[in-house]
N, C-alpha and C. Protein backbone atom coordinates (compact mmCIF):
# COMPACT_ATOMS: atom_id res chain seq x y z
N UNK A 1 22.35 102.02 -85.19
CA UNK A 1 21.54 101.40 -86.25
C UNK A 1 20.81 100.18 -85.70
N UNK A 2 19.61 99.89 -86.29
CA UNK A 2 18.77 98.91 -85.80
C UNK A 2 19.45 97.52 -86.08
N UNK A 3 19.26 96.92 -85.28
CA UNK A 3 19.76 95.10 -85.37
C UNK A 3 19.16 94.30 -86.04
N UNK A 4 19.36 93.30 -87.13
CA UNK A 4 18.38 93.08 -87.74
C UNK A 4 18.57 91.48 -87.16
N UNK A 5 17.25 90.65 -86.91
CA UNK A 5 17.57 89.38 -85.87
C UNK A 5 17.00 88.25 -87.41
N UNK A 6 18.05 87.31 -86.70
CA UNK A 6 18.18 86.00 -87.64
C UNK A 6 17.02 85.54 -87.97
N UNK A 7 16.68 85.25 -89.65
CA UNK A 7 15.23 84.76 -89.60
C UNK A 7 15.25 83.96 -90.40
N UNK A 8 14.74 82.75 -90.40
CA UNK A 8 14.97 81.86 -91.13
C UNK A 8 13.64 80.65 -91.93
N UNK A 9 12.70 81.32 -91.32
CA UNK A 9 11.68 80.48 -92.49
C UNK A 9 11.83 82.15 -93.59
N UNK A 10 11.47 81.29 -94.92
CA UNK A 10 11.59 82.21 -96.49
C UNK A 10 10.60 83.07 -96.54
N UNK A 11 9.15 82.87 -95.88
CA UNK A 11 8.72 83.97 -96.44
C UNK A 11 8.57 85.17 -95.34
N UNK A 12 9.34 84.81 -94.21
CA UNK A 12 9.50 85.81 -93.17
C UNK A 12 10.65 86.82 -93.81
N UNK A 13 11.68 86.30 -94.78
CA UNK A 13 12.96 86.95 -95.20
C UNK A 13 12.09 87.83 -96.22
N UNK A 14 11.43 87.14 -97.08
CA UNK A 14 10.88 88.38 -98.11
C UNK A 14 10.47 89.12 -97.48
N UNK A 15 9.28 89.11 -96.40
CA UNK A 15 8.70 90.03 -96.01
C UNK A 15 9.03 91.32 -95.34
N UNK A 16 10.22 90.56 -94.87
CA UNK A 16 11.64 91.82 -94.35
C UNK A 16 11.72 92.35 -95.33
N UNK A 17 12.05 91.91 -96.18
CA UNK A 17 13.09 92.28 -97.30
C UNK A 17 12.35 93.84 -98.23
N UNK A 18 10.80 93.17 -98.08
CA UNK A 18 10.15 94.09 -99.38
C UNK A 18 9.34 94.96 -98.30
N UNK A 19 9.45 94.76 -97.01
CA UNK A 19 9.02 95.93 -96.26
C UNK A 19 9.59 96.25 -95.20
N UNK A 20 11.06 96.70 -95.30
CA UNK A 20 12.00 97.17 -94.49
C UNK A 20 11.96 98.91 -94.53
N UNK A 21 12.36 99.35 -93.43
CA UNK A 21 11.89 100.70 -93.70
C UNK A 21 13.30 101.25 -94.30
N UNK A 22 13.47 102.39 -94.54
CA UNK A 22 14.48 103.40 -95.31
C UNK A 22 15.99 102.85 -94.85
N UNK A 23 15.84 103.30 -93.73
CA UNK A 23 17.45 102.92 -93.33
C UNK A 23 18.30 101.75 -93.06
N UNK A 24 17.18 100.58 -93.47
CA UNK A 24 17.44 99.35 -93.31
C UNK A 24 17.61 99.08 -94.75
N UNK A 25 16.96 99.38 -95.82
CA UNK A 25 17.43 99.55 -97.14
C UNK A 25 18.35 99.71 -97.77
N UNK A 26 19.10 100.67 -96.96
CA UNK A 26 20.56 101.49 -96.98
C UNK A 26 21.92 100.21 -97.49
N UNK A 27 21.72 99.91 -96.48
CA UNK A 27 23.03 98.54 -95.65
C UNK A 27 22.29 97.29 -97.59
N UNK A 28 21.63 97.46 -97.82
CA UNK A 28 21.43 96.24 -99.13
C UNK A 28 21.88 96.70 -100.18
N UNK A 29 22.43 97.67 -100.41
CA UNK A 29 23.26 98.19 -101.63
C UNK A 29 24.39 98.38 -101.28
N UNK A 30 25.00 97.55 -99.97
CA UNK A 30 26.29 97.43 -100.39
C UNK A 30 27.07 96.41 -101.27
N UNK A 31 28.17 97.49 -102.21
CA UNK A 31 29.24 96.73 -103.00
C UNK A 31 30.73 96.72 -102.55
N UNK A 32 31.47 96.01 -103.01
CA UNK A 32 32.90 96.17 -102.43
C UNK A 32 33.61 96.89 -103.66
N UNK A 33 35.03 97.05 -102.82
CA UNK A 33 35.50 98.18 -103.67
C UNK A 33 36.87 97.74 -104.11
N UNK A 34 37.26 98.59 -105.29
CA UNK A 34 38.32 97.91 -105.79
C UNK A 34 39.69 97.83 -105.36
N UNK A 35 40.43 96.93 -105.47
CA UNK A 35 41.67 96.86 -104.61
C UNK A 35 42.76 98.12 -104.55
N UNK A 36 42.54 98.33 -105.33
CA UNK A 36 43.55 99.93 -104.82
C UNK A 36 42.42 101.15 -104.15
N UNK A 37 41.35 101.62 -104.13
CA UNK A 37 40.55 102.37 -103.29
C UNK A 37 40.50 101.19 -101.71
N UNK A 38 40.49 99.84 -102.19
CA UNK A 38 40.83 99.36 -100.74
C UNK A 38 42.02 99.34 -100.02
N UNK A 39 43.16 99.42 -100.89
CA UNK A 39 44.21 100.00 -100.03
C UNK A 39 44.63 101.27 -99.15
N UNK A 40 43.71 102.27 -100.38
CA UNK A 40 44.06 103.59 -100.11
C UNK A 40 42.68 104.27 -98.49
N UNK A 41 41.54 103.50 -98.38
CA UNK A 41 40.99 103.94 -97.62
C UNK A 41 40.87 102.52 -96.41
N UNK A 42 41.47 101.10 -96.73
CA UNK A 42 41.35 100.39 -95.75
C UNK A 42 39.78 100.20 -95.49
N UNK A 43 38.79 100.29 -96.31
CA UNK A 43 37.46 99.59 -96.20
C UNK A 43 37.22 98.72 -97.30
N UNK A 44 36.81 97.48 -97.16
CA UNK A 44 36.18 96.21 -98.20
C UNK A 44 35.34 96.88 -98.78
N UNK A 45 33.80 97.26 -98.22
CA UNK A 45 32.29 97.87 -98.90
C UNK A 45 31.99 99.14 -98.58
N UNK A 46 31.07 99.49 -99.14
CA UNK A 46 30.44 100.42 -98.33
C UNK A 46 28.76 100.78 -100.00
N UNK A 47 27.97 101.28 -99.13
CA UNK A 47 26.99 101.09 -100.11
C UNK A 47 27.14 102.03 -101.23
N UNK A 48 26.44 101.85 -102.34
CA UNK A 48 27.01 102.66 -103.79
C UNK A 48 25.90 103.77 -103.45
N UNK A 49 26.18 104.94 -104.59
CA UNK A 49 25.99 106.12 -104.53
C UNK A 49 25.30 106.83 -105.79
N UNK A 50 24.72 107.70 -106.05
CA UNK A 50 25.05 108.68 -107.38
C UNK A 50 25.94 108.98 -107.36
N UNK A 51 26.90 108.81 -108.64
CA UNK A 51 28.15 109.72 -108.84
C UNK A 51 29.12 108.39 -108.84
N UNK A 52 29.04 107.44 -108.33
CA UNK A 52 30.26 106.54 -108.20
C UNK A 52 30.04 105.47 -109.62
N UNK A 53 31.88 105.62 -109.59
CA UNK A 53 31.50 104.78 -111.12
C UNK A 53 31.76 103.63 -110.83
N UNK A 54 31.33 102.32 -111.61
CA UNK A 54 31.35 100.95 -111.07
C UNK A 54 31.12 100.16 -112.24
N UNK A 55 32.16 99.03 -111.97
CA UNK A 55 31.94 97.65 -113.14
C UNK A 55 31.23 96.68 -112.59
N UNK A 56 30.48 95.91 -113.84
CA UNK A 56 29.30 95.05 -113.85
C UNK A 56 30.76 93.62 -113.79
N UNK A 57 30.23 92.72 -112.65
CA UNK A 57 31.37 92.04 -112.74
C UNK A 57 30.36 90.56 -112.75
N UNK A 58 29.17 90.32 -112.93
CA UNK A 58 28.49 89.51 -113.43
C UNK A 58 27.20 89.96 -114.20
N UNK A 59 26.66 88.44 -114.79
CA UNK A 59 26.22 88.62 -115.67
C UNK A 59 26.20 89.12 -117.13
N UNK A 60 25.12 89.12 -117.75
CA UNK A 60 25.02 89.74 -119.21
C UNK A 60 25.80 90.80 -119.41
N UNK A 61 25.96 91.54 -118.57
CA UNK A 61 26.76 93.24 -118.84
C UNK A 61 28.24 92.93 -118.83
N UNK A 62 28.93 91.77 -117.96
CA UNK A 62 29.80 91.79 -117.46
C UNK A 62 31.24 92.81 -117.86
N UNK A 63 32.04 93.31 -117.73
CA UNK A 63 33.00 94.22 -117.69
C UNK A 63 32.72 95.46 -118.09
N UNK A 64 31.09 95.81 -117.76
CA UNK A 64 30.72 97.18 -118.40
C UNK A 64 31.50 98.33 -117.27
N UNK A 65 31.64 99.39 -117.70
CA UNK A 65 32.00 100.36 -116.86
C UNK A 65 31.59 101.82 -116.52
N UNK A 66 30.54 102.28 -115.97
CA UNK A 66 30.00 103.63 -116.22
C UNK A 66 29.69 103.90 -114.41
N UNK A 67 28.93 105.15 -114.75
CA UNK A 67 28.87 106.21 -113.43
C UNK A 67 26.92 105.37 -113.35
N UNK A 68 26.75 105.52 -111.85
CA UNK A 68 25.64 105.36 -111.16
C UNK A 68 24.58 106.28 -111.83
N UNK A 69 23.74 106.34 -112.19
CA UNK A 69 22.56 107.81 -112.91
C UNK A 69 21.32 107.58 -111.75
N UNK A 70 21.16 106.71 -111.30
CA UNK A 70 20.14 106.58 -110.31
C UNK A 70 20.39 105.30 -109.56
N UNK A 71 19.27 105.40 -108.11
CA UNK A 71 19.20 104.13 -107.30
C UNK A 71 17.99 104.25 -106.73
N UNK A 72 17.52 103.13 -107.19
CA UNK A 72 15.76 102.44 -106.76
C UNK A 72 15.97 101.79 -105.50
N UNK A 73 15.84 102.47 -104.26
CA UNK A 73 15.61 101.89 -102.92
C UNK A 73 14.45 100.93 -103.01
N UNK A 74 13.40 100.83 -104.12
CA UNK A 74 12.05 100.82 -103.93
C UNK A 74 12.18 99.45 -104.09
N UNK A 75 13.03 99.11 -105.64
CA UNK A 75 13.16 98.02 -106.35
C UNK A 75 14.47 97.13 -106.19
N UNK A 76 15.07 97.59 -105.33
CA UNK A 76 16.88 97.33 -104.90
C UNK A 76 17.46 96.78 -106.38
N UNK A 77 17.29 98.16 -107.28
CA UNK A 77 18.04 98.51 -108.39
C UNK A 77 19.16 99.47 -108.67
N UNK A 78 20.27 99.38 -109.40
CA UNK A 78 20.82 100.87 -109.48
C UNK A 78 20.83 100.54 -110.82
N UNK A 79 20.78 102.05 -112.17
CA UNK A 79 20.88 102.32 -113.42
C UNK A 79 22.48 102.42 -113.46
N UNK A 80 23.17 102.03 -114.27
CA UNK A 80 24.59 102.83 -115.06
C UNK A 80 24.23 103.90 -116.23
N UNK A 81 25.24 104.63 -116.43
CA UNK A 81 25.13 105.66 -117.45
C UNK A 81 25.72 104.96 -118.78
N UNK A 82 25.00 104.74 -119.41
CA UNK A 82 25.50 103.76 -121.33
C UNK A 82 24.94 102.75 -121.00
N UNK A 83 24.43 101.95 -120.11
CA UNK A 83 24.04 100.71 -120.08
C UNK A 83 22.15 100.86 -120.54
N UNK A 84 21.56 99.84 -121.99
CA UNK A 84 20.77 100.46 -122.31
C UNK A 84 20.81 99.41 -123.33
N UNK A 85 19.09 99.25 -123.70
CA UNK A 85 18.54 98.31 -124.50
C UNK A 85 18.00 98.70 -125.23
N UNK A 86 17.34 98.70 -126.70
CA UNK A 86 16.32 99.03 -127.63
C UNK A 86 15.48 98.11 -127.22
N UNK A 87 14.10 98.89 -127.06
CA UNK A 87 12.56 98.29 -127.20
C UNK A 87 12.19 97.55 -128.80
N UNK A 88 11.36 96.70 -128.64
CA UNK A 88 10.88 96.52 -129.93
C UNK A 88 10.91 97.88 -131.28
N UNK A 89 10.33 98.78 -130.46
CA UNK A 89 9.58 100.10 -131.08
C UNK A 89 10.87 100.90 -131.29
N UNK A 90 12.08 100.64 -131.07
CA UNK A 90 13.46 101.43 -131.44
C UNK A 90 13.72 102.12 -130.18
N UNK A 91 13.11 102.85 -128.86
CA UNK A 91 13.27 103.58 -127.95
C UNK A 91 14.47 102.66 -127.28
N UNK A 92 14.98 103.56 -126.57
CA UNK A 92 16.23 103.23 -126.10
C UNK A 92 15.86 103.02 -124.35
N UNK A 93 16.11 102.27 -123.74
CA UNK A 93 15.72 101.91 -122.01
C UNK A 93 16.78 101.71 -120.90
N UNK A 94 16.97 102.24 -120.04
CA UNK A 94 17.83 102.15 -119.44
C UNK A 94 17.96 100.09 -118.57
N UNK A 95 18.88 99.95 -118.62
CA UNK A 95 18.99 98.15 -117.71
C UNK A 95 19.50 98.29 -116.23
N UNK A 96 18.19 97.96 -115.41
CA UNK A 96 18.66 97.68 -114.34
C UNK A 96 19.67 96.89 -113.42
N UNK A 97 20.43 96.84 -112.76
CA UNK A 97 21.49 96.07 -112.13
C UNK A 97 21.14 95.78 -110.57
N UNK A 98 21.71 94.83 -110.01
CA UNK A 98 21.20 94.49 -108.78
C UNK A 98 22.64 94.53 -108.18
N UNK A 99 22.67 95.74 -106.84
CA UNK A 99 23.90 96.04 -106.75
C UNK A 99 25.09 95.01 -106.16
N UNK A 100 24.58 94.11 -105.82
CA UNK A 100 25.52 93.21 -105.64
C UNK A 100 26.41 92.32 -106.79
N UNK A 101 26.40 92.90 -108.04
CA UNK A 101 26.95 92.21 -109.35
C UNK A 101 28.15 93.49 -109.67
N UNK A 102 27.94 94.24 -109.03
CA UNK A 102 29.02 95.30 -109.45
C UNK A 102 30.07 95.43 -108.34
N UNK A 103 31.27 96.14 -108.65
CA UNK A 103 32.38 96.73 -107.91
C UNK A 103 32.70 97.77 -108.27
N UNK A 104 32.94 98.67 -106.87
CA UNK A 104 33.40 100.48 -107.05
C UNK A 104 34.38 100.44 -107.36
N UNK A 105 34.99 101.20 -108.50
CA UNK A 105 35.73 101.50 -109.38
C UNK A 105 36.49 103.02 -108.42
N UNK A 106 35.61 103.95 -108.47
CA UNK A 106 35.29 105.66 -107.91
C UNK A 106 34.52 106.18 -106.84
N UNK A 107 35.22 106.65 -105.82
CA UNK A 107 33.95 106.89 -105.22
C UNK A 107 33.72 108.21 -105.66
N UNK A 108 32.38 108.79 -105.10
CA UNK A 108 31.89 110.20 -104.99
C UNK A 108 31.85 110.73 -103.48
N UNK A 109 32.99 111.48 -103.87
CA UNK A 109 33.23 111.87 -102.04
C UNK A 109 32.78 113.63 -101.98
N UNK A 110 31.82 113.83 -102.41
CA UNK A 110 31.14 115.18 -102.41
C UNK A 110 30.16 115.50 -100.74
N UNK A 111 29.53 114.97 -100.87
CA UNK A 111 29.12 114.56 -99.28
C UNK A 111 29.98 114.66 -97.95
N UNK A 112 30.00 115.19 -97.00
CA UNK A 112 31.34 115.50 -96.13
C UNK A 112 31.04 114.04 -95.58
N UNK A 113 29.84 113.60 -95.19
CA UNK A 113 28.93 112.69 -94.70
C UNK A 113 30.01 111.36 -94.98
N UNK A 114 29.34 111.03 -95.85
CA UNK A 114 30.35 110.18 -96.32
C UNK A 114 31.68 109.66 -96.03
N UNK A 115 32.57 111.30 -95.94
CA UNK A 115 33.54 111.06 -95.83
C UNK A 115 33.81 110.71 -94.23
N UNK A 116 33.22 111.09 -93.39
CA UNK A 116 33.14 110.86 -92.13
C UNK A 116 33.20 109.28 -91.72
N UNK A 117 32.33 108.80 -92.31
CA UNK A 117 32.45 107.26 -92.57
C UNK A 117 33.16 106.36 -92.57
N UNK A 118 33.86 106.70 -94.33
CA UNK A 118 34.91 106.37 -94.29
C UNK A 118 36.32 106.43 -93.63
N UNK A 119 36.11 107.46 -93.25
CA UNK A 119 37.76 108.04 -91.62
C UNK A 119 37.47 107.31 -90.63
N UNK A 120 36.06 107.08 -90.19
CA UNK A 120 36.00 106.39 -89.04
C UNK A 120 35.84 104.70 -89.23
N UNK A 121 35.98 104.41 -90.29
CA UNK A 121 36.21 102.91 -90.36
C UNK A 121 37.64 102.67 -91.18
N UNK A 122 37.90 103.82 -91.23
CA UNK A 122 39.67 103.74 -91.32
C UNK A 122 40.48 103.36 -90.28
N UNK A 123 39.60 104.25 -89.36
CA UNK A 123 40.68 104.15 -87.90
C UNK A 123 40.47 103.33 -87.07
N UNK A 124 39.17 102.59 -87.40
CA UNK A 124 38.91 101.59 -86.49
C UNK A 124 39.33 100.14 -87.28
N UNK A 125 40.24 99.88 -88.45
CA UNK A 125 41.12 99.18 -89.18
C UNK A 125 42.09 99.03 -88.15
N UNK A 126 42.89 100.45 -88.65
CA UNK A 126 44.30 100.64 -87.90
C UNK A 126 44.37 100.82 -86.53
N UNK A 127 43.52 101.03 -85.69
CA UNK A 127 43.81 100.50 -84.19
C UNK A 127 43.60 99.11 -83.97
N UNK A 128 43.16 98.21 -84.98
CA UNK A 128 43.00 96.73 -85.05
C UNK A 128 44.67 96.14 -85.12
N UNK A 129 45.10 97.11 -86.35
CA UNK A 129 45.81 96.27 -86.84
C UNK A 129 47.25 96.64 -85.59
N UNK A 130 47.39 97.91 -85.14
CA UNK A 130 48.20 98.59 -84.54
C UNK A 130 48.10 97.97 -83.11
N UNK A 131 47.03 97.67 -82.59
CA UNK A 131 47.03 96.83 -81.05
C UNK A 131 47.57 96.07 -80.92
N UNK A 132 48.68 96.08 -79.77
CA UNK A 132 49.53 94.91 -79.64
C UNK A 132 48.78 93.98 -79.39
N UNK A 133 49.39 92.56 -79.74
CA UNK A 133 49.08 91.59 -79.09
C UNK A 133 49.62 91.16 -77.38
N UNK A 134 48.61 90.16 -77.10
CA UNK A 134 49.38 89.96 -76.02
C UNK A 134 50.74 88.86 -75.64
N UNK A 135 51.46 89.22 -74.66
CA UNK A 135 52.59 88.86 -74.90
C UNK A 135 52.31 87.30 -74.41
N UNK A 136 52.62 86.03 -74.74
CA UNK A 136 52.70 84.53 -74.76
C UNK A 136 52.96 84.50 -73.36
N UNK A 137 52.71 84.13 -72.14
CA UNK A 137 53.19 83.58 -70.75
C UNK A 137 54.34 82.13 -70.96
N UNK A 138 55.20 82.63 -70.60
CA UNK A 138 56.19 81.53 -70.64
C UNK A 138 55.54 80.20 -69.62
N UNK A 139 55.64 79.03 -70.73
CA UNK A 139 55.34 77.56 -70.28
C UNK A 139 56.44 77.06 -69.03
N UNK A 140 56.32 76.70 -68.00
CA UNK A 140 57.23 76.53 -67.08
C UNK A 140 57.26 75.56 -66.80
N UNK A 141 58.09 74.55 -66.92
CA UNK A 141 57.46 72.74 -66.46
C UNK A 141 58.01 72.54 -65.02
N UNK A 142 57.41 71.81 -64.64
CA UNK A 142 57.24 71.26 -63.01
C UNK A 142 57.78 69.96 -63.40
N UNK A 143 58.69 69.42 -62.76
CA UNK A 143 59.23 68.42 -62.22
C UNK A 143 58.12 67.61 -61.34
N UNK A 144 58.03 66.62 -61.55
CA UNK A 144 57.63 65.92 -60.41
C UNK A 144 58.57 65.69 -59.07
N UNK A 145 57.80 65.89 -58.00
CA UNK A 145 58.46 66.17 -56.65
C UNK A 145 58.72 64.03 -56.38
N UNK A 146 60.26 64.18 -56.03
CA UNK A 146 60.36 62.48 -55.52
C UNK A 146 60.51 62.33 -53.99
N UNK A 147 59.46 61.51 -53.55
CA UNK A 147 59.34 61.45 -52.52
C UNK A 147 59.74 59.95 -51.90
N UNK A 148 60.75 59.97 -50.71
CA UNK A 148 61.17 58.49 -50.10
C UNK A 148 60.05 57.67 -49.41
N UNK A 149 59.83 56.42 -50.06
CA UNK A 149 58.87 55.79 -49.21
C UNK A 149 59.21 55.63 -48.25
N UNK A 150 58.44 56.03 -47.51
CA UNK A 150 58.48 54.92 -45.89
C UNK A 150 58.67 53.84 -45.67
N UNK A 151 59.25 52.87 -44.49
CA UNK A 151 58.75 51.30 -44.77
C UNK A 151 57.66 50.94 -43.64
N UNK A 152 57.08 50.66 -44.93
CA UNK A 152 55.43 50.42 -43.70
C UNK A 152 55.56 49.37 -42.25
N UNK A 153 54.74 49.73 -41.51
CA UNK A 153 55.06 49.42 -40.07
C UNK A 153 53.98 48.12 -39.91
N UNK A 154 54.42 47.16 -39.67
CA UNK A 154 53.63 46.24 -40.00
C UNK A 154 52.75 46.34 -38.35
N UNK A 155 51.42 46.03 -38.07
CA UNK A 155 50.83 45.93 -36.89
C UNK A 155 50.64 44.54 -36.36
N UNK A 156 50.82 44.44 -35.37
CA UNK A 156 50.57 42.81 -34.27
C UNK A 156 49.34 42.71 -34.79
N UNK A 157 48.76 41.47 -34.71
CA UNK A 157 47.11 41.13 -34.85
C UNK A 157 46.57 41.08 -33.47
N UNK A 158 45.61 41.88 -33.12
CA UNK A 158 44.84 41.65 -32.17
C UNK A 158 44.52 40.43 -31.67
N UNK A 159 44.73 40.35 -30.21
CA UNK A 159 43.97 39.08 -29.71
C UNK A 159 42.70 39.14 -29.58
N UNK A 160 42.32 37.80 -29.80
CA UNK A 160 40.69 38.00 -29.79
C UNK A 160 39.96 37.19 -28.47
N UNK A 161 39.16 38.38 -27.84
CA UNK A 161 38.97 37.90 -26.70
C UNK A 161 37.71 37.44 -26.58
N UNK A 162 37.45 36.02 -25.73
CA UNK A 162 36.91 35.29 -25.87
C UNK A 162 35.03 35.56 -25.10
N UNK A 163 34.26 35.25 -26.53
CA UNK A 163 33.00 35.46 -25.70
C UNK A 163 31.92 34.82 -24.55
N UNK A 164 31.72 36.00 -23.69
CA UNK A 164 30.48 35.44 -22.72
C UNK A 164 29.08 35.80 -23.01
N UNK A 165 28.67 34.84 -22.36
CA UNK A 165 26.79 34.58 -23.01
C UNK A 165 26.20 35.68 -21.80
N UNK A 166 25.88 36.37 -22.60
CA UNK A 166 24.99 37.59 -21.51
C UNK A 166 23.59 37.00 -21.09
N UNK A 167 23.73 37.95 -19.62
CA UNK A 167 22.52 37.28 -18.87
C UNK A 167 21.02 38.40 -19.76
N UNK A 168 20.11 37.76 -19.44
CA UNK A 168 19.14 38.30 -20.18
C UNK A 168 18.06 38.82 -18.64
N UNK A 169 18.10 40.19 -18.49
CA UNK A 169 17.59 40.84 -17.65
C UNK A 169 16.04 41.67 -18.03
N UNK A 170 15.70 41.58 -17.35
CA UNK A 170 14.28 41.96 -17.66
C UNK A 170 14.37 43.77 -17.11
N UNK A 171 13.29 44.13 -18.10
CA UNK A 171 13.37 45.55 -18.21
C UNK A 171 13.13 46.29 -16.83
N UNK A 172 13.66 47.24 -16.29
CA UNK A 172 13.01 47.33 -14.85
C UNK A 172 11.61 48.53 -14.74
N UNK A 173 11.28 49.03 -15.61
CA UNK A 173 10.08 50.06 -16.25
C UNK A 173 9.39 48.65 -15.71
N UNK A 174 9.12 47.46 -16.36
CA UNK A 174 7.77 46.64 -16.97
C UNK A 174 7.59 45.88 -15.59
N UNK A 175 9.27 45.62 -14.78
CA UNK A 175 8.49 45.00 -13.31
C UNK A 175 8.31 46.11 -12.24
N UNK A 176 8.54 47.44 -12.52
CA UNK A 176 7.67 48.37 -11.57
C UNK A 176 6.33 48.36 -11.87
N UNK A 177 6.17 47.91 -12.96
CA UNK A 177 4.46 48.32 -13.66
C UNK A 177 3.46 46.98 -13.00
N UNK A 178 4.48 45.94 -12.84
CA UNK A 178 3.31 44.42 -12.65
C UNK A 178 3.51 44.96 -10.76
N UNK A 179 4.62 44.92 -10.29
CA UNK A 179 4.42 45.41 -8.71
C UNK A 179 3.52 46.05 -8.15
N UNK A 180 3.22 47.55 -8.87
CA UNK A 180 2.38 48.67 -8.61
C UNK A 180 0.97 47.98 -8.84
N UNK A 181 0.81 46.87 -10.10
CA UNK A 181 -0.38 46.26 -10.30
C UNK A 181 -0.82 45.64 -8.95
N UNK A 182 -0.10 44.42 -8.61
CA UNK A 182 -0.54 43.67 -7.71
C UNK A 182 -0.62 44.13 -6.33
N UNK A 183 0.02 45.28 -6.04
CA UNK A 183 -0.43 45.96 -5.02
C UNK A 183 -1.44 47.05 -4.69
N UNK A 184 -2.19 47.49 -5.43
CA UNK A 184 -3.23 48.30 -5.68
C UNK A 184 -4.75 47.11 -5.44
N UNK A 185 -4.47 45.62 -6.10
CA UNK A 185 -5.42 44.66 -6.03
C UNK A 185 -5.26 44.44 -4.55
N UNK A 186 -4.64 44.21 -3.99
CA UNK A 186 -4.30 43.97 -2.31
C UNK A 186 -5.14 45.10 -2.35
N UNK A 187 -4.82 45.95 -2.14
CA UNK A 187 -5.16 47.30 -1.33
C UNK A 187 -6.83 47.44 -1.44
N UNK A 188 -7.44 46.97 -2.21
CA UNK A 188 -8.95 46.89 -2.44
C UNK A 188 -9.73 45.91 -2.12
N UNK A 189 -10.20 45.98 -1.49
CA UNK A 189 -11.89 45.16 -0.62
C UNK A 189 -12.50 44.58 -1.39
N UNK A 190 -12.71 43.08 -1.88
CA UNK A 190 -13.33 42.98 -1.91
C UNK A 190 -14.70 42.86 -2.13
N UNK A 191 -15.56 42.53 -2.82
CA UNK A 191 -17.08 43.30 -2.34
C UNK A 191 -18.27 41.85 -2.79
N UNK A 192 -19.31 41.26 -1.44
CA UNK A 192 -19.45 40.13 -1.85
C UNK A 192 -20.58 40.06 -3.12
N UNK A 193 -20.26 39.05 -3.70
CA UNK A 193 -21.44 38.69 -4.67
C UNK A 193 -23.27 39.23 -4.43
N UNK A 194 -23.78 40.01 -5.16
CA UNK A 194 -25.09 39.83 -4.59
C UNK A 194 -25.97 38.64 -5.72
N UNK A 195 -27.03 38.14 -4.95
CA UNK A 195 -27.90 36.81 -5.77
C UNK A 195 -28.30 37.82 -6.86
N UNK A 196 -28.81 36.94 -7.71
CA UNK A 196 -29.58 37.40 -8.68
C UNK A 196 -31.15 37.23 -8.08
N UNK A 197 -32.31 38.15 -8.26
CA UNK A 197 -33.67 37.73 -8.43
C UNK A 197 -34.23 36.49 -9.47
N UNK A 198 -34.72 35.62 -8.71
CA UNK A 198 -34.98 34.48 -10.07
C UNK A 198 -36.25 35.11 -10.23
N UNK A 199 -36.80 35.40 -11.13
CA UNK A 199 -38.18 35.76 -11.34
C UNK A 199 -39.23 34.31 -11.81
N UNK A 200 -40.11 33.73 -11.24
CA UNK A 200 -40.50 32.85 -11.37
C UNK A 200 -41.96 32.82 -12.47
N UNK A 201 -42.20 32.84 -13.38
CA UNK A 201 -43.31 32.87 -14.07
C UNK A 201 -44.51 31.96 -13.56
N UNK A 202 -45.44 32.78 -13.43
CA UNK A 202 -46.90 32.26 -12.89
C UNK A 202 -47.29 31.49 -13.71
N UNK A 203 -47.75 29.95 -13.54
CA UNK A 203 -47.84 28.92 -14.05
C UNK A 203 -49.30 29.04 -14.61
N UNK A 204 -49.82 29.02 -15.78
CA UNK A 204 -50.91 29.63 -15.97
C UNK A 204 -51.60 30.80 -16.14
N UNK A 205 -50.12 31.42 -16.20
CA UNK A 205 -50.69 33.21 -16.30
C UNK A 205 -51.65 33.92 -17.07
N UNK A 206 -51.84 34.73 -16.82
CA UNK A 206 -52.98 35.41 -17.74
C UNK A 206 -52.19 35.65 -18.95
């Protein structure tokens, strides 16, 4: 059977409600049933029927008692048989009930269908009730374990040995680098100055 999922703004529920298809219709006319048919078949509900007789256990009708004559899937109504109003005009009208105000009294077990139903939510009662439980695991308490202290071993204090001022040595990378310098300048000539040209401007030039 289809799942029907939680819905909870109101006019999403009507809209379920007044356009649910057939078999979802079904499951909204259920009533519960009376305490000795609940003993004798071990089911709370199951939905009402033609043929099943049932008391009005609220409202205006209250303790009426008659057989089902019809059921309005359309209107989620069921008719009783004697239950009935005069019109203004004297005609006599049948009164609708909304099946959740009544309780099965009778069922109508003509239907094998039905009865199938009911056997199989019989038995799925009594293997509820018939399954053992499981058996309790015995609580076992633990002792705390006592354990002998030790006696702690006390340690000598270190002597503290006395500091020397380190010599500060120069990196030996940075005086291969000035060595290699000043010997490469050796190794090169030289080269003498040449004069500059004084260029003398002609005194009176053009």
């Amino acid at each position: 059977m289809q799942a029907l999922k939680p819905i909870t703004k109101p006019t999403k529920q009507r809209k379920m409600l007044f356009q649910a298809p057939d078999h979802i219709r079904y499951r909204f006319f259920g009533a519960p049933l009376s305490p000795q048919l609940m003993k004798s078949h071990k089911v709370k509900a199951i939905p009402v029927r033609n043929g099943d007789t049932v008391r009005i256990m609220r409202g205006d009708h209250k303790g009426f008692e008659g057989k089902i004559t019809r059921v309005d899937r359309r209107k989620y109504r069921i008719y009783v048989e004697g239950l009935t109003r005069e019109k203004v005009d004297g005609t006599a009208v049948f009164v609708h009930v909304h099946p959740s105000k009544v309780m099965i009294t009778n069922l109508n077990l003509d239907d094998k269908w039905r009865k199938k139903i009911l056997e199989r939510k019989k038995t799925t009662v009594e293997k509820a009730e018939i399954a053992p439980e499981e058996p309790l695991k015995p609580v076992i308490e633990t002792k705390p374990e006592i354990t002998e202290e030790k006696p702690k071993v006390t340690e000598k204090p270190k002597e503290k040995k006395p500091r020397t001022a380190k010599r500060k040595t120069a990196k030996p990378a940075a005086a291969k680098t000035e060595k290699e310098k000043t010997e490469k300048e050796e190794e090169k000539p030289k080269k003498p100055r040449t004069k500059r040209k004084s260029t003398k401007k002609s005194e009176g030039g053009a």
